[in-house]
N, C-alpha and C. Protein backbone atom coordinates (compact mmCIF):
# COMPACT_ATOMS: atom_id res chain seq x y z
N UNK A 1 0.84 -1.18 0.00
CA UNK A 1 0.00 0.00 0.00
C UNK A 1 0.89 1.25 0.00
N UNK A 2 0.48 2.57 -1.18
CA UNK A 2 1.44 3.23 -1.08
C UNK A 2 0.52 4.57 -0.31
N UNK A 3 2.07 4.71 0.57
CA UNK A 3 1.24 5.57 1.61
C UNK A 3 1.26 7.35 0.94
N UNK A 4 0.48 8.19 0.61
CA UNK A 4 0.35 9.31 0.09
C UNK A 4 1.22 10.24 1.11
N UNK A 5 1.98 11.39 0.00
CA UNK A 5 2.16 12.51 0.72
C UNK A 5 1.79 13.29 1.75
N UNK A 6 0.42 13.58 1.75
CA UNK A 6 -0.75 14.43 2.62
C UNK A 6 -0.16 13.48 4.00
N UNK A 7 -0.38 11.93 4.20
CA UNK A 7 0.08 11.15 5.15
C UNK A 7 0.82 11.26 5.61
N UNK A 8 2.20 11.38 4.80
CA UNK A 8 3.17 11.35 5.27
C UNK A 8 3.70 12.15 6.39
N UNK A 9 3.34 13.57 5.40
CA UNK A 9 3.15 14.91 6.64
C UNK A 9 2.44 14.90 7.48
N UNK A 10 1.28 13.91 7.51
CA UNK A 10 0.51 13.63 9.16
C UNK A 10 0.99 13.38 10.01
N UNK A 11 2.09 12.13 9.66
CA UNK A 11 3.25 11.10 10.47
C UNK A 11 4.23 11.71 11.03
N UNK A 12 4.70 12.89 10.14
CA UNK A 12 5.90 13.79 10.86
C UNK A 12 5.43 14.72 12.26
N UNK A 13 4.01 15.15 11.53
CA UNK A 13 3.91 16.34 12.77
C UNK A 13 3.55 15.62 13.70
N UNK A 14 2.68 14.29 13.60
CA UNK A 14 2.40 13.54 14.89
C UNK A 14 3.82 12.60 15.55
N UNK A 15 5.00 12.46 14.97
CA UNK A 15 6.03 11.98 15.75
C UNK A 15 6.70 12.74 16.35
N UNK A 16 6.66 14.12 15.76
CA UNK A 16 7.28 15.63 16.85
C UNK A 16 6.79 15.63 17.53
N UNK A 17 5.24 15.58 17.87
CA UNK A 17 4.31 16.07 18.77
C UNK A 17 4.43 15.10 19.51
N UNK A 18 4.67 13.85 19.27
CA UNK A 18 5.25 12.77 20.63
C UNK A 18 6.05 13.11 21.10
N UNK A 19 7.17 13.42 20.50
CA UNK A 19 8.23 13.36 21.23
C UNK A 19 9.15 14.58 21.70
N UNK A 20 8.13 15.56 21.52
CA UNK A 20 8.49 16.75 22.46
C UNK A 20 7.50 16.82 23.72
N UNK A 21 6.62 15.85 23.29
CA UNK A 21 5.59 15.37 24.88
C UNK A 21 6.46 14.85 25.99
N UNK A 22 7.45 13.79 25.04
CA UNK A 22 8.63 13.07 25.84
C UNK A 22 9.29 13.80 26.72
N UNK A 23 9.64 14.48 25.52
CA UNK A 23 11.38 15.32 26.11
C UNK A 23 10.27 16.57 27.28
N UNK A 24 9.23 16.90 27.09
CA UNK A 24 8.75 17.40 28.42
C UNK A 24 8.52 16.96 29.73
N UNK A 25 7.87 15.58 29.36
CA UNK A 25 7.29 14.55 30.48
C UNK A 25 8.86 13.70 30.93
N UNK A 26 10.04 13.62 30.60
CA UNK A 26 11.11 12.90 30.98
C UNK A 26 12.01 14.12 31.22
N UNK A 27 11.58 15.61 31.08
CA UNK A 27 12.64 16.22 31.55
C UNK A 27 13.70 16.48 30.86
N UNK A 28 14.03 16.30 29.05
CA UNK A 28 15.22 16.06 28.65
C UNK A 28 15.16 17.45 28.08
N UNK A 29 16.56 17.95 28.36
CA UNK A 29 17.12 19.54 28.12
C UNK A 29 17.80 19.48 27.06
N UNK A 30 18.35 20.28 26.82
CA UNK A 30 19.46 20.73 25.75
C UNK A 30 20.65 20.01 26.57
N UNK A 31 20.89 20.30 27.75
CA UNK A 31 21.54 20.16 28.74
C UNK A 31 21.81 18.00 28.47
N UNK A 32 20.85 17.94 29.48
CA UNK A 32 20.85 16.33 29.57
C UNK A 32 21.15 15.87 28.38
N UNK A 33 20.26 16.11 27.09
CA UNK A 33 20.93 15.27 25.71
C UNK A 33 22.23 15.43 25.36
N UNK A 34 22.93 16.64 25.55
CA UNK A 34 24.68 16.32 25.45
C UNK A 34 25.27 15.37 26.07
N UNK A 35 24.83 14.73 27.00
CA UNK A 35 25.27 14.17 28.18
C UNK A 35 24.94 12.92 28.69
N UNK A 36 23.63 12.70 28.27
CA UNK A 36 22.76 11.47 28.44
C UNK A 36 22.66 10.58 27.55
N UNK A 37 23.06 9.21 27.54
CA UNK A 37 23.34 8.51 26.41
C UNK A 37 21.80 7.91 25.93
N UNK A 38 20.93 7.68 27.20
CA UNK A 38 19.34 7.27 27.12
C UNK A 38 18.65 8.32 26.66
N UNK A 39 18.48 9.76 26.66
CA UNK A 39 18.32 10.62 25.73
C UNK A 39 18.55 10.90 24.52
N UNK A 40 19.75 10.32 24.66
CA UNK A 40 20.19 10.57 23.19
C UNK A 40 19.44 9.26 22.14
N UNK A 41 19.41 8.46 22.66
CA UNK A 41 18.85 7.19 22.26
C UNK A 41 17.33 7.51 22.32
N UNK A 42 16.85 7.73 22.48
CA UNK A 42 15.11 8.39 23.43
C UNK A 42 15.00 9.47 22.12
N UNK A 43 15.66 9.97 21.51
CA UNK A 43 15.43 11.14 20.19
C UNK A 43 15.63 10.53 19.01
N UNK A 44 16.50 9.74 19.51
CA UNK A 44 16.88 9.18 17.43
C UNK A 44 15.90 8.59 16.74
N UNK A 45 15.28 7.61 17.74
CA UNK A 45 13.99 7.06 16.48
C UNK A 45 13.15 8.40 15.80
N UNK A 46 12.63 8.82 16.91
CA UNK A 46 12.04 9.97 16.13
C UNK A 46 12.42 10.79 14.95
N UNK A 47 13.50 11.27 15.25
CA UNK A 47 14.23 11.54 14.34
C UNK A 47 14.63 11.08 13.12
N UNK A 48 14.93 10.15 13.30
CA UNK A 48 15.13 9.24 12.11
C UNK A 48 13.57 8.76 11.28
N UNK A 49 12.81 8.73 12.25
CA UNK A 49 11.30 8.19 11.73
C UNK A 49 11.32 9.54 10.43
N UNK A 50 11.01 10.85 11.67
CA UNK A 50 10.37 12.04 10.47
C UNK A 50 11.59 11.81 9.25
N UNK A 51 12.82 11.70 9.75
CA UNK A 51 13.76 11.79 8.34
C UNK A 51 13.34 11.24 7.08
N UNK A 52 13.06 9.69 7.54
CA UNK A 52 12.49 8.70 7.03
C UNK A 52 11.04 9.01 5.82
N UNK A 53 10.28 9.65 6.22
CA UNK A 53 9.17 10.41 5.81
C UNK A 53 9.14 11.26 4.69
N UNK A 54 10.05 12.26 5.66
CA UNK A 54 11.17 13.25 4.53
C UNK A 54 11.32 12.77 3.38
N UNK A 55 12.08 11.83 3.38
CA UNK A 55 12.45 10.90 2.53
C UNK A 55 11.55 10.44 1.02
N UNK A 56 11.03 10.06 1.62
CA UNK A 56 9.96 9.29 1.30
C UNK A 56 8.79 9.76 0.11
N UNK A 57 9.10 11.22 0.88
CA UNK A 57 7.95 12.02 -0.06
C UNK A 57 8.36 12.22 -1.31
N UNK A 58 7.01 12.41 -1.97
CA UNK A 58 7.41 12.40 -3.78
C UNK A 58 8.09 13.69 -4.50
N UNK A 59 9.32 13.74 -5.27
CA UNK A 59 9.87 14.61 -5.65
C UNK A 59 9.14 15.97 -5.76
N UNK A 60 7.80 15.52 -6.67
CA UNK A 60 6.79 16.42 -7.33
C UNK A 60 6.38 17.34 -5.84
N UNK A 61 6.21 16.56 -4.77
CA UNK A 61 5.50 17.24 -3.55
C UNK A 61 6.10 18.05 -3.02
N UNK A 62 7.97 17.44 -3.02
CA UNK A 62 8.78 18.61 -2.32
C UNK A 62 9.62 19.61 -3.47
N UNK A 63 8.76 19.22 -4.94
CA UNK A 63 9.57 20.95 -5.20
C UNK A 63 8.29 21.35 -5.64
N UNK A 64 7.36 21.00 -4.78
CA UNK A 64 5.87 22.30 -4.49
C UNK A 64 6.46 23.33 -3.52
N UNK A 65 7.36 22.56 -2.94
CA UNK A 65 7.67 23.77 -1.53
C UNK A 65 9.01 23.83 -1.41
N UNK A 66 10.06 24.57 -2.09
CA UNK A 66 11.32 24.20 -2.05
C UNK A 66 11.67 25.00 -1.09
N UNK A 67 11.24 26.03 -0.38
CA UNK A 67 11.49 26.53 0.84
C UNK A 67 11.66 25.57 1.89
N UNK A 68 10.96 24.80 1.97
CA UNK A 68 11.08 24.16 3.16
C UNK A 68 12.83 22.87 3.17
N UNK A 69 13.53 23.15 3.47
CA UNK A 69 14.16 22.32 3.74
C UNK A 69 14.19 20.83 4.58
N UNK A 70 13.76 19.98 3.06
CA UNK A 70 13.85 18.58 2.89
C UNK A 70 14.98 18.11 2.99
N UNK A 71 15.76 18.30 1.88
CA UNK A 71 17.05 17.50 2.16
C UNK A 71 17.95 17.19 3.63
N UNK A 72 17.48 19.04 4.23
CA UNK A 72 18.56 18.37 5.63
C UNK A 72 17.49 17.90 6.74
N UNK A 73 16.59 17.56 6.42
CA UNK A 73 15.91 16.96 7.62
C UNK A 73 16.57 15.07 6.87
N UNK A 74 15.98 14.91 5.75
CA UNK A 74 16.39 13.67 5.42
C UNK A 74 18.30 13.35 5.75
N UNK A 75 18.65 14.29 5.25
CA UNK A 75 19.79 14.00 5.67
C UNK A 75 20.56 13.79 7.09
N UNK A 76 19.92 14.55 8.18
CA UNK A 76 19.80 13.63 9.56
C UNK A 76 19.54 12.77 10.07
N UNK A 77 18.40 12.20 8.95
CA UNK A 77 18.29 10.82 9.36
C UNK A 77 19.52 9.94 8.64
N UNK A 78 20.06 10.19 7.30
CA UNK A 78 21.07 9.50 7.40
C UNK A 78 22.34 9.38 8.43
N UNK A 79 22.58 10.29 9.19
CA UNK A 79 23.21 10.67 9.27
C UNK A 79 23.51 9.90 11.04
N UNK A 80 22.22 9.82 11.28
CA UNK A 80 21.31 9.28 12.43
C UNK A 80 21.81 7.59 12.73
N UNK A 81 21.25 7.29 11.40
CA UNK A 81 21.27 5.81 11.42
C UNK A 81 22.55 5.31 10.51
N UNK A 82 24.00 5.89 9.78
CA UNK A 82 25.01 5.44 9.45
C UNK A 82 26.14 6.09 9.66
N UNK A 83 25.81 6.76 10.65
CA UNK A 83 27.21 7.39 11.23
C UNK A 83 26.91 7.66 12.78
N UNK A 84 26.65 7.23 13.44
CA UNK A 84 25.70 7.24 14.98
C UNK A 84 26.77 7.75 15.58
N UNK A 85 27.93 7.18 15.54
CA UNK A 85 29.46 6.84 16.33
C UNK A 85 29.85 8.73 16.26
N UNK A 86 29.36 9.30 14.98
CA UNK A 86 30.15 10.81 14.54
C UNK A 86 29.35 11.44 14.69
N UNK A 87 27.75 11.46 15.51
CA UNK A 87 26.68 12.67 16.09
C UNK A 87 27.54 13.38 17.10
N UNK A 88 27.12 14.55 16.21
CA UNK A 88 27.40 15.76 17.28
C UNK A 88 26.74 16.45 17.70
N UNK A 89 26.27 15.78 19.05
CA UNK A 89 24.90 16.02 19.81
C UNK A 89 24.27 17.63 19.85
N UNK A 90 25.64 18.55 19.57
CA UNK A 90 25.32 19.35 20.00
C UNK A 90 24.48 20.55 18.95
N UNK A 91 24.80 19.66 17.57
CA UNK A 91 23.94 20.05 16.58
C UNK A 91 22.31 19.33 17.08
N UNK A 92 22.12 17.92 16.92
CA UNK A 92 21.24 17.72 17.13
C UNK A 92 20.23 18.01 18.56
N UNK A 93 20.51 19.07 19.46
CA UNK A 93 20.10 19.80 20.47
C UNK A 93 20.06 21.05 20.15
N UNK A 94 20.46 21.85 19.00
CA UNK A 94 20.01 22.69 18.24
C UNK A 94 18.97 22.55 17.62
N UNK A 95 19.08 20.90 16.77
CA UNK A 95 17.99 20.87 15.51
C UNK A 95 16.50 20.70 16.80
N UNK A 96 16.72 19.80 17.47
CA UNK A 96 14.98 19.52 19.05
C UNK A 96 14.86 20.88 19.31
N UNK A 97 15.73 22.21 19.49
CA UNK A 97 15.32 22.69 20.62
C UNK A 97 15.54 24.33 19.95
N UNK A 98 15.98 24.30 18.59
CA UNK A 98 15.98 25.59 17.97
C UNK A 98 15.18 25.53 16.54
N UNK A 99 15.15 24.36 15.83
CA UNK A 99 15.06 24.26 14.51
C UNK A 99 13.71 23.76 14.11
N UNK A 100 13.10 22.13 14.47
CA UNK A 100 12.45 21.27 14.84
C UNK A 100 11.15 22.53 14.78
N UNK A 101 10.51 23.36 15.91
CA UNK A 101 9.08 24.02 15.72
C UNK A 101 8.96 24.95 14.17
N UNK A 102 9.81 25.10 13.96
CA UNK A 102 9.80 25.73 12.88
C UNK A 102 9.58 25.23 11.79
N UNK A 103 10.17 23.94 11.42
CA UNK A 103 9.78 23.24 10.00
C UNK A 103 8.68 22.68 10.61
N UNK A 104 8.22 22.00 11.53
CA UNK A 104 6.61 21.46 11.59
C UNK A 104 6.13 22.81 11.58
N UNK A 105 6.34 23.53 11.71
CA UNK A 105 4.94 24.88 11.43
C UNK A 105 4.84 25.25 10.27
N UNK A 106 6.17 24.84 9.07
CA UNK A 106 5.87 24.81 7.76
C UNK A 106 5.07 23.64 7.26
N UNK A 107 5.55 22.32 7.55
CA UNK A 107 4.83 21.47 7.44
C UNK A 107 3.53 21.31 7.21
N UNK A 108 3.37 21.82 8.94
CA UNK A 108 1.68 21.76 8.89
C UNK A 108 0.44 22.57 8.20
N UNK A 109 1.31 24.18 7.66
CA UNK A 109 0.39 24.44 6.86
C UNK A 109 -0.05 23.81 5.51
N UNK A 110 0.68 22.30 5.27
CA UNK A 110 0.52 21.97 3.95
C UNK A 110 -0.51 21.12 4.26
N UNK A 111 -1.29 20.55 5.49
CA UNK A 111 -2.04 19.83 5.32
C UNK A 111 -3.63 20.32 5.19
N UNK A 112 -3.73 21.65 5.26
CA UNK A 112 -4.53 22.25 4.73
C UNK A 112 -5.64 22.30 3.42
């Protein structure tokens, strides 16, 4: 079954919206994820999920919106899942905690 675009972007904003529920309800900072190896582990699926998504979506859909930067969300997830050993947490505690509300608020106006 092929899962549609419109979906896809359902899947992203609803795996942020988990998992900044998380990182509220467990307490995880900017702070703790430099530092915390179960945090750090506790973000990547997610991460990697929306990357995944990113991914996923059809060429045609993401140069409807070439503003939005696709490539480097997808590219964290590569980046996520084949180079784990060379995260530098301290980007990815930028991307949760500076970057992250901002592309789901682009996102979500597309499901409109």
């Amino acid at each position: 079954m092929k899962i549609s675009d419109k979906e896809r972007i359902k899947k992203i904003i609803h795996t942020w919206t988990s998992l900044k529920k998380q990182l509220a309800e467990h307490n995880i900072t900017r702070e703790l994820l430099l530092d915390d190896e179960f945090s750090q582990w506790a973000v990547t699926t997610p991460l990697y999920n929306i990357g995944e998504q990113v991914y996923m979506l059809t060429s045609d859909f993401k140069k409807k919106y070439p503003a939005i930067p696709w490539s480097v969300v997808s590219g964290l997830r590569h980046r996520l899942i084949h180079d784990y050993d060379g995260i530098n947490w301290s980007i990815i505690a930028d991307v949760i905690f500076d970057e992250m509300d901002d592309f789901i608020a682009s996102v979500e106006k597309l499901t409109d």
